[in-house]
N, C-alpha and C. Protein backbone atom coordinates (compact mmCIF):
# COMPACT_ATOMS: atom_id res chain seq x y z
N UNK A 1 -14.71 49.10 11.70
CA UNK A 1 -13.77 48.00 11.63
C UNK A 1 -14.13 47.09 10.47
N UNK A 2 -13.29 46.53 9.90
CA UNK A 2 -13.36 45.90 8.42
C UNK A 2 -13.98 44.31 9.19
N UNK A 3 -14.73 43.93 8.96
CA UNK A 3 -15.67 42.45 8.84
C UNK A 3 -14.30 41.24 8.41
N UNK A 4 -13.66 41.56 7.53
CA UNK A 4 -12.84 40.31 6.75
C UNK A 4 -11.99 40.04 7.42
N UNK A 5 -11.25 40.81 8.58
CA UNK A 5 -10.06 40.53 9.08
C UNK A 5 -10.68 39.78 10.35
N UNK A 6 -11.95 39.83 10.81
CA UNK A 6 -12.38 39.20 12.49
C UNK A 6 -12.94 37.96 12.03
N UNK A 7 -13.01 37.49 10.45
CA UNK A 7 -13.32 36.12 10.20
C UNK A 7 -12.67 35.39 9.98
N UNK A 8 -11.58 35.62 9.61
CA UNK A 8 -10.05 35.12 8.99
C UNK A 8 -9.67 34.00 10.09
N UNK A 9 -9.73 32.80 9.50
CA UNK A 9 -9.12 31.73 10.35
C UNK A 9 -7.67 31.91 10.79
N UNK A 10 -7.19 31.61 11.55
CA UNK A 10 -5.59 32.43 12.13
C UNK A 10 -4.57 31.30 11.63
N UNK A 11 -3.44 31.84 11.24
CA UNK A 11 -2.69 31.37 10.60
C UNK A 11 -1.47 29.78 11.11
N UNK A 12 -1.97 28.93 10.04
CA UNK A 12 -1.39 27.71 10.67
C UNK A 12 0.16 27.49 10.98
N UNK A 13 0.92 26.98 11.95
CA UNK A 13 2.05 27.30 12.16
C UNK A 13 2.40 25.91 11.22
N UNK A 14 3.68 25.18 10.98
CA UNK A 14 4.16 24.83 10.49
C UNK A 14 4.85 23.97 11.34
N UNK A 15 4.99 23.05 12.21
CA UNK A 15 6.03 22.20 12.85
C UNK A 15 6.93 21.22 12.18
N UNK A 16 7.95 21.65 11.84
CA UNK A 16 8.95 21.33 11.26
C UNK A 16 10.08 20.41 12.07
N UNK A 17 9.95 19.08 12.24
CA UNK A 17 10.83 18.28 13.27
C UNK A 17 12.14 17.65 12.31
N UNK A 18 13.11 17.49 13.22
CA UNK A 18 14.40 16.34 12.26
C UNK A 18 13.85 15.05 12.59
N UNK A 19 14.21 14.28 12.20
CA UNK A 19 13.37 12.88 12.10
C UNK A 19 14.98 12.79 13.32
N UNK A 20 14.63 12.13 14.24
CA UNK A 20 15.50 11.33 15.26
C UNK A 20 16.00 10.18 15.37
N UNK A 21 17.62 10.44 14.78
CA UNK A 21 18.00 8.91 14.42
C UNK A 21 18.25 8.06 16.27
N UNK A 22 18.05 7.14 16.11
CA UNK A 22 18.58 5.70 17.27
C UNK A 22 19.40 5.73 17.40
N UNK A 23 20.12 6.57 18.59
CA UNK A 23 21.55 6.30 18.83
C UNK A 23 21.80 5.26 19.78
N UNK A 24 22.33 4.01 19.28
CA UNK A 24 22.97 3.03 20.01
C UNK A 24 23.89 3.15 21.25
N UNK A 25 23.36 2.67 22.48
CA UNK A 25 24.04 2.71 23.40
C UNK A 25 25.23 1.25 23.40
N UNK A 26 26.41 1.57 23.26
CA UNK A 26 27.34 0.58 23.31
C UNK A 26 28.32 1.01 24.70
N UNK A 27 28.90 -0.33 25.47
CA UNK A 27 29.87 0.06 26.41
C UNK A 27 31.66 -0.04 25.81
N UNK A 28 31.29 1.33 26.92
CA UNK A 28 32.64 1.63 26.50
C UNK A 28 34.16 1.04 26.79
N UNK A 29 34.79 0.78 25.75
CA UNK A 29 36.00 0.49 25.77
C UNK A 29 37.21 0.60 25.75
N UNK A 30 38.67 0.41 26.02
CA UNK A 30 39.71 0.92 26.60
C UNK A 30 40.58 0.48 25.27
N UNK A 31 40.19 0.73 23.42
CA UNK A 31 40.79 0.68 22.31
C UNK A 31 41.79 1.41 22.02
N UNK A 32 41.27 2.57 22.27
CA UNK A 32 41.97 4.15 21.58
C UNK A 32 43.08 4.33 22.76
N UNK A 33 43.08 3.92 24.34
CA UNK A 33 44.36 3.87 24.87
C UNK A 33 45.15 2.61 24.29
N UNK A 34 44.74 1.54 24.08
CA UNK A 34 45.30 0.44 23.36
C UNK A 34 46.00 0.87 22.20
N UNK A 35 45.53 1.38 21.14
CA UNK A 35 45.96 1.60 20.13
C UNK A 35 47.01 2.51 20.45
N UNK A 36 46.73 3.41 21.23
CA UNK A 36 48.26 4.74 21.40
C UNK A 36 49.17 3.89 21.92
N UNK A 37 49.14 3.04 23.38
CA UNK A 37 49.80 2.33 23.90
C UNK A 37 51.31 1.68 23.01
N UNK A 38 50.28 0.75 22.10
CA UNK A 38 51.18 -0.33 21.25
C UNK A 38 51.41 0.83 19.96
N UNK A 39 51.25 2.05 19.58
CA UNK A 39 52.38 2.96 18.71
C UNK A 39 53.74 2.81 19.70
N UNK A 40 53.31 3.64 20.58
CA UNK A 40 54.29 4.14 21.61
C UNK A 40 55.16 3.08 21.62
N UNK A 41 55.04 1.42 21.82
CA UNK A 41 55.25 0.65 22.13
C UNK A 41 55.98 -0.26 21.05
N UNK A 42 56.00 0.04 19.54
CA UNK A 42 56.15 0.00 18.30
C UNK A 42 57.34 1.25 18.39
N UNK A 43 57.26 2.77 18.45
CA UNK A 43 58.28 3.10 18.67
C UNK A 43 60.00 2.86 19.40
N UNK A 44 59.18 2.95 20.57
CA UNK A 44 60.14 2.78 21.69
C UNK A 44 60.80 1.04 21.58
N UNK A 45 60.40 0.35 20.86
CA UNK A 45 60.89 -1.23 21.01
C UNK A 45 62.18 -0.83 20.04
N UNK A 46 62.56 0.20 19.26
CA UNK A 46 63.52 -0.12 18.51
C UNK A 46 64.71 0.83 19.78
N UNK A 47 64.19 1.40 20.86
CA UNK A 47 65.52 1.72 21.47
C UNK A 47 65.44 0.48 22.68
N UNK A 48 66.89 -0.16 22.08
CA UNK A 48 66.61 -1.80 23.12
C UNK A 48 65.61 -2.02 24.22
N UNK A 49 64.57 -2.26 22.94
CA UNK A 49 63.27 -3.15 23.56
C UNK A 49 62.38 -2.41 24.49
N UNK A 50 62.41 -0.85 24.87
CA UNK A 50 61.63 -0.66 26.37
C UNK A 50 60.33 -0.63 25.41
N UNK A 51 60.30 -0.71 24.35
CA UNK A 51 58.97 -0.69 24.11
C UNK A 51 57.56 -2.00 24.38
N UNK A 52 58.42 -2.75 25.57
CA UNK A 52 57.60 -3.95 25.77
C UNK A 52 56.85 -3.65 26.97
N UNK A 53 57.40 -2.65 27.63
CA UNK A 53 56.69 -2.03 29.05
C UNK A 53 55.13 -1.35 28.51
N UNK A 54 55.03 -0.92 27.17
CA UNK A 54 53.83 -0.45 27.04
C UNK A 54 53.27 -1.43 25.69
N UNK A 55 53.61 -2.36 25.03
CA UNK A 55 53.08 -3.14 24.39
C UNK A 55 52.32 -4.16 25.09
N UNK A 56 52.54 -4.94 26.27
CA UNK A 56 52.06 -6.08 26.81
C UNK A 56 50.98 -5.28 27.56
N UNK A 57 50.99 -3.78 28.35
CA UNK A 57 49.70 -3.56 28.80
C UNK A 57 48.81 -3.09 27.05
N UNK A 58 49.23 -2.88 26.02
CA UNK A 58 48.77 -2.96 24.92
C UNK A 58 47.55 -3.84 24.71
N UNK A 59 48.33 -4.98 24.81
CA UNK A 59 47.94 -6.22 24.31
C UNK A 59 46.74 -6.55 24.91
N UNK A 60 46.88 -6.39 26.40
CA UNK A 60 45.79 -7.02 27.34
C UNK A 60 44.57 -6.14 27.12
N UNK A 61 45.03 -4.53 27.22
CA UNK A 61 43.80 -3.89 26.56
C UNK A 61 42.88 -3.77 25.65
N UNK A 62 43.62 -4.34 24.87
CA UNK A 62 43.52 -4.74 23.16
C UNK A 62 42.48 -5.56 23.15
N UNK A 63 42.81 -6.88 23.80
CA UNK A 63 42.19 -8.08 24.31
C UNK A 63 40.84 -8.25 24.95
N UNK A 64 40.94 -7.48 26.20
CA UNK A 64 39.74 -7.08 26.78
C UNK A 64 38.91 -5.87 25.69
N UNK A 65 39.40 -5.09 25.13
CA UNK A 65 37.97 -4.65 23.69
C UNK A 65 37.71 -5.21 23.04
N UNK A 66 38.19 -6.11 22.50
CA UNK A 66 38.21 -7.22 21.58
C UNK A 66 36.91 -8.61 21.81
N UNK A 67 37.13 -8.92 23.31
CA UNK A 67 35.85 -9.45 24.02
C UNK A 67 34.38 -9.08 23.98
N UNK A 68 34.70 -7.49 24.28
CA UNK A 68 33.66 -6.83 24.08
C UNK A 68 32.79 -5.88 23.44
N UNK A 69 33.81 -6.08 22.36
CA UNK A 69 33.42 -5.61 20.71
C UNK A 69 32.66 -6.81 19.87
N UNK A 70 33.37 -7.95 20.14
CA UNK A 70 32.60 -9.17 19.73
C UNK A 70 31.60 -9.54 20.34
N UNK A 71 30.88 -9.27 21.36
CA UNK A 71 30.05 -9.60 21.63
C UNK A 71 28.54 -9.04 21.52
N UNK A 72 28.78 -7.40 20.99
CA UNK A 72 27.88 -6.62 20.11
C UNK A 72 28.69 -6.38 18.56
N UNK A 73 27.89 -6.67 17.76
CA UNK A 73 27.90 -6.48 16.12
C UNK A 73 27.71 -4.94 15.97
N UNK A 74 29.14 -5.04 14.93
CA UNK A 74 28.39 -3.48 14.79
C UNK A 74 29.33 -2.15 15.52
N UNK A 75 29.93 -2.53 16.49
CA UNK A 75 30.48 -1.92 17.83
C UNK A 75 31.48 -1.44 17.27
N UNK A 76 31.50 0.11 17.43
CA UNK A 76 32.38 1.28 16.48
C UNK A 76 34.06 1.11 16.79
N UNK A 77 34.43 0.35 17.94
CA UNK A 77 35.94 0.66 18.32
C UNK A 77 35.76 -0.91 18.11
N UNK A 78 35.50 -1.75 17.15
CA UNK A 78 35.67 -2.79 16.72
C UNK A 78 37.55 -2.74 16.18
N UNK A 79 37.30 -2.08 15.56
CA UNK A 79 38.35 -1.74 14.08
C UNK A 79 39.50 -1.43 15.18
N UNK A 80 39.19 -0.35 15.90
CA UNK A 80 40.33 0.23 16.54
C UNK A 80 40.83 -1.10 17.97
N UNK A 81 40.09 -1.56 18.20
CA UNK A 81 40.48 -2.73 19.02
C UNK A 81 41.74 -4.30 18.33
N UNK A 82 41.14 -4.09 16.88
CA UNK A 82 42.09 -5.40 16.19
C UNK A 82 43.35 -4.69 16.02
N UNK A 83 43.55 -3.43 15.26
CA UNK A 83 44.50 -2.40 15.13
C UNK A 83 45.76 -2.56 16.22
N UNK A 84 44.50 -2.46 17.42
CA UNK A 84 46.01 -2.39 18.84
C UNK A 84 46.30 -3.47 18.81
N UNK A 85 45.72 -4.59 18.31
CA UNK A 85 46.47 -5.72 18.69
C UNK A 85 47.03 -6.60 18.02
N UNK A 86 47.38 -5.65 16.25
CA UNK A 86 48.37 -6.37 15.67
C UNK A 86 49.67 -5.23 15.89
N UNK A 87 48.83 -4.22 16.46
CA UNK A 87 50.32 -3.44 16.69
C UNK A 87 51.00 -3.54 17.78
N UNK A 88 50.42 -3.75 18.87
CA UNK A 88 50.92 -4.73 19.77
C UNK A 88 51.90 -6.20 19.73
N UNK A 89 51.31 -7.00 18.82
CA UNK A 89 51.92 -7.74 18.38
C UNK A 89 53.12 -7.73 17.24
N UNK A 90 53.34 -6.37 16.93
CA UNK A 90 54.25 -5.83 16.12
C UNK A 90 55.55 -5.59 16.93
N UNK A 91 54.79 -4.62 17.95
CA UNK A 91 55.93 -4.30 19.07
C UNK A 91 56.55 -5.45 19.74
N UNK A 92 55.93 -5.92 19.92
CA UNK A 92 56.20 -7.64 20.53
C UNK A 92 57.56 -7.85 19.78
N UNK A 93 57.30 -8.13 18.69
CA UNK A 93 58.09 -8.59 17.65
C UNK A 93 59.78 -8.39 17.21
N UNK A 94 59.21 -6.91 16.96
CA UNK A 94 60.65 -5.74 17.22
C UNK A 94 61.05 -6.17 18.26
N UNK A 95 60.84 -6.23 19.80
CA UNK A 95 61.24 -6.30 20.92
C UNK A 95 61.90 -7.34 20.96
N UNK A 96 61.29 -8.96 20.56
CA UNK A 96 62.14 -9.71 20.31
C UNK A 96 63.36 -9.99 19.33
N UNK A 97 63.19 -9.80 18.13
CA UNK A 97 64.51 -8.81 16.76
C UNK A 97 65.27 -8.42 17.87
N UNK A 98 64.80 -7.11 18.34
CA UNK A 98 65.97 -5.93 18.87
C UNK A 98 66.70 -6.95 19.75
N UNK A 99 66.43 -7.37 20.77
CA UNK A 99 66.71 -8.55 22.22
C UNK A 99 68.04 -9.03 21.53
N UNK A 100 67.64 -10.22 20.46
CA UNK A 100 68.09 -11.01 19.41
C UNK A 100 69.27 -10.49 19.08
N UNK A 101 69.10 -9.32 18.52
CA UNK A 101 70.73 -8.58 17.30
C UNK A 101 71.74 -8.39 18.71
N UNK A 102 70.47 -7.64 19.84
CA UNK A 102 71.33 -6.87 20.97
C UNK A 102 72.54 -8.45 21.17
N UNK A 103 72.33 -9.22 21.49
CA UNK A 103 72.78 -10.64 21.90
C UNK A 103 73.96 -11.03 20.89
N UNK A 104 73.35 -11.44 19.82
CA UNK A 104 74.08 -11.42 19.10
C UNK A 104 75.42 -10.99 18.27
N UNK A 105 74.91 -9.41 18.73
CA UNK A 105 76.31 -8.49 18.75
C UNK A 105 76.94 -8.49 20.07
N UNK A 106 76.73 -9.03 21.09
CA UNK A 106 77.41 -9.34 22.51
C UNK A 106 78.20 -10.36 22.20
N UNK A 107 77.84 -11.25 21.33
CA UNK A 107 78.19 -12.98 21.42
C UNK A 107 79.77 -12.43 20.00
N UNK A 108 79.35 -11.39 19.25
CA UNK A 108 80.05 -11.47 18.46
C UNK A 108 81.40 -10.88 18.29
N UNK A 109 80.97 -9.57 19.23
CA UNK A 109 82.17 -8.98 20.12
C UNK A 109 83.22 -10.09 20.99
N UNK A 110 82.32 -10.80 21.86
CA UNK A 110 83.39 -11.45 22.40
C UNK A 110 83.85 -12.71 21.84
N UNK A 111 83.94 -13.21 20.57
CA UNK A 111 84.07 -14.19 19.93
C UNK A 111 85.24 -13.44 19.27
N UNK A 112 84.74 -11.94 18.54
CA UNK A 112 86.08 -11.15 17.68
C UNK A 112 86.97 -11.17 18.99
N UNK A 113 86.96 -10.48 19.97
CA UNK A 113 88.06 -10.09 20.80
C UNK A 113 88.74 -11.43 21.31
N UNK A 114 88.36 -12.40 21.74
CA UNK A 114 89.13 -13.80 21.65
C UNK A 114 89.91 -13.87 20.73
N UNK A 115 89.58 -13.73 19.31
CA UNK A 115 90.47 -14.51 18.27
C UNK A 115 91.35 -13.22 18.29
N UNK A 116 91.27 -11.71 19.10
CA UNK A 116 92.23 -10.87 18.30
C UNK A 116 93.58 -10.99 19.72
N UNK A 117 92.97 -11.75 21.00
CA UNK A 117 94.13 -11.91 21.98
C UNK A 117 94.76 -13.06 21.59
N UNK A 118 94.28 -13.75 21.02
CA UNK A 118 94.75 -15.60 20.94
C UNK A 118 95.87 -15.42 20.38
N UNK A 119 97.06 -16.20 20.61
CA UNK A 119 98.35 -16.10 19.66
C UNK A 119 98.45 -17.20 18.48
């Protein structure tokens, strides 16, 4: 038997680790239904107004992430929390417009049809 191979210190392994980033535990928030909410709610407001049935629960959702996005720095559905709630407040908006013209063209109809019976 060869002498050189039973002296041979045995071969060093290599431990090779990823360095482990800190993943932040943040609580979770109800943005990303907010944000779909007040689209939906932005859509649907231009067919007379139902888009206020899902903008105002928008809003409140919006609201409540918004609380609790501000109160940790940093907090990833930050962005998506202000988002719902100018689009929310968009839908709002339309809803009131749409309300408005709807009325308006009521008021204007029966103002034309008066002057077209009047003698």
């Amino acid at each position: 038997m060869n002498q050189s191979n039973i002296m041979q210190p045995p071969a060093q392994q290599m431990n090779y680790q990823q360095p482990q980033a800190m993943i932040a535990s943040y609580p979770q928030t109800n943005a990303t239904l907010a944000l779909v909410l007040s689209i939906i709610g932005i859509v649907l407001s231009f067919i007379y107004g139902l888009g206020i049935f899902f903008a105002i629960p928008a809003l409140i959702l919006a609201n409540k992430s918004l609380n609790i996005t501000n109160q940790i720095p940093g907090h990833p559905d930050a962005g998506m929390a202000k988002a719902a709630k100018i689009c929310s407040w968009v839908a709002i908006g339309i809803f009131i417009f749409t309300i408005l013209m709807v009325i308006l063209s009521i008021v204007l109809y029966v103002w034309a049809s008066s002057l077209a019976t009047s003698p």
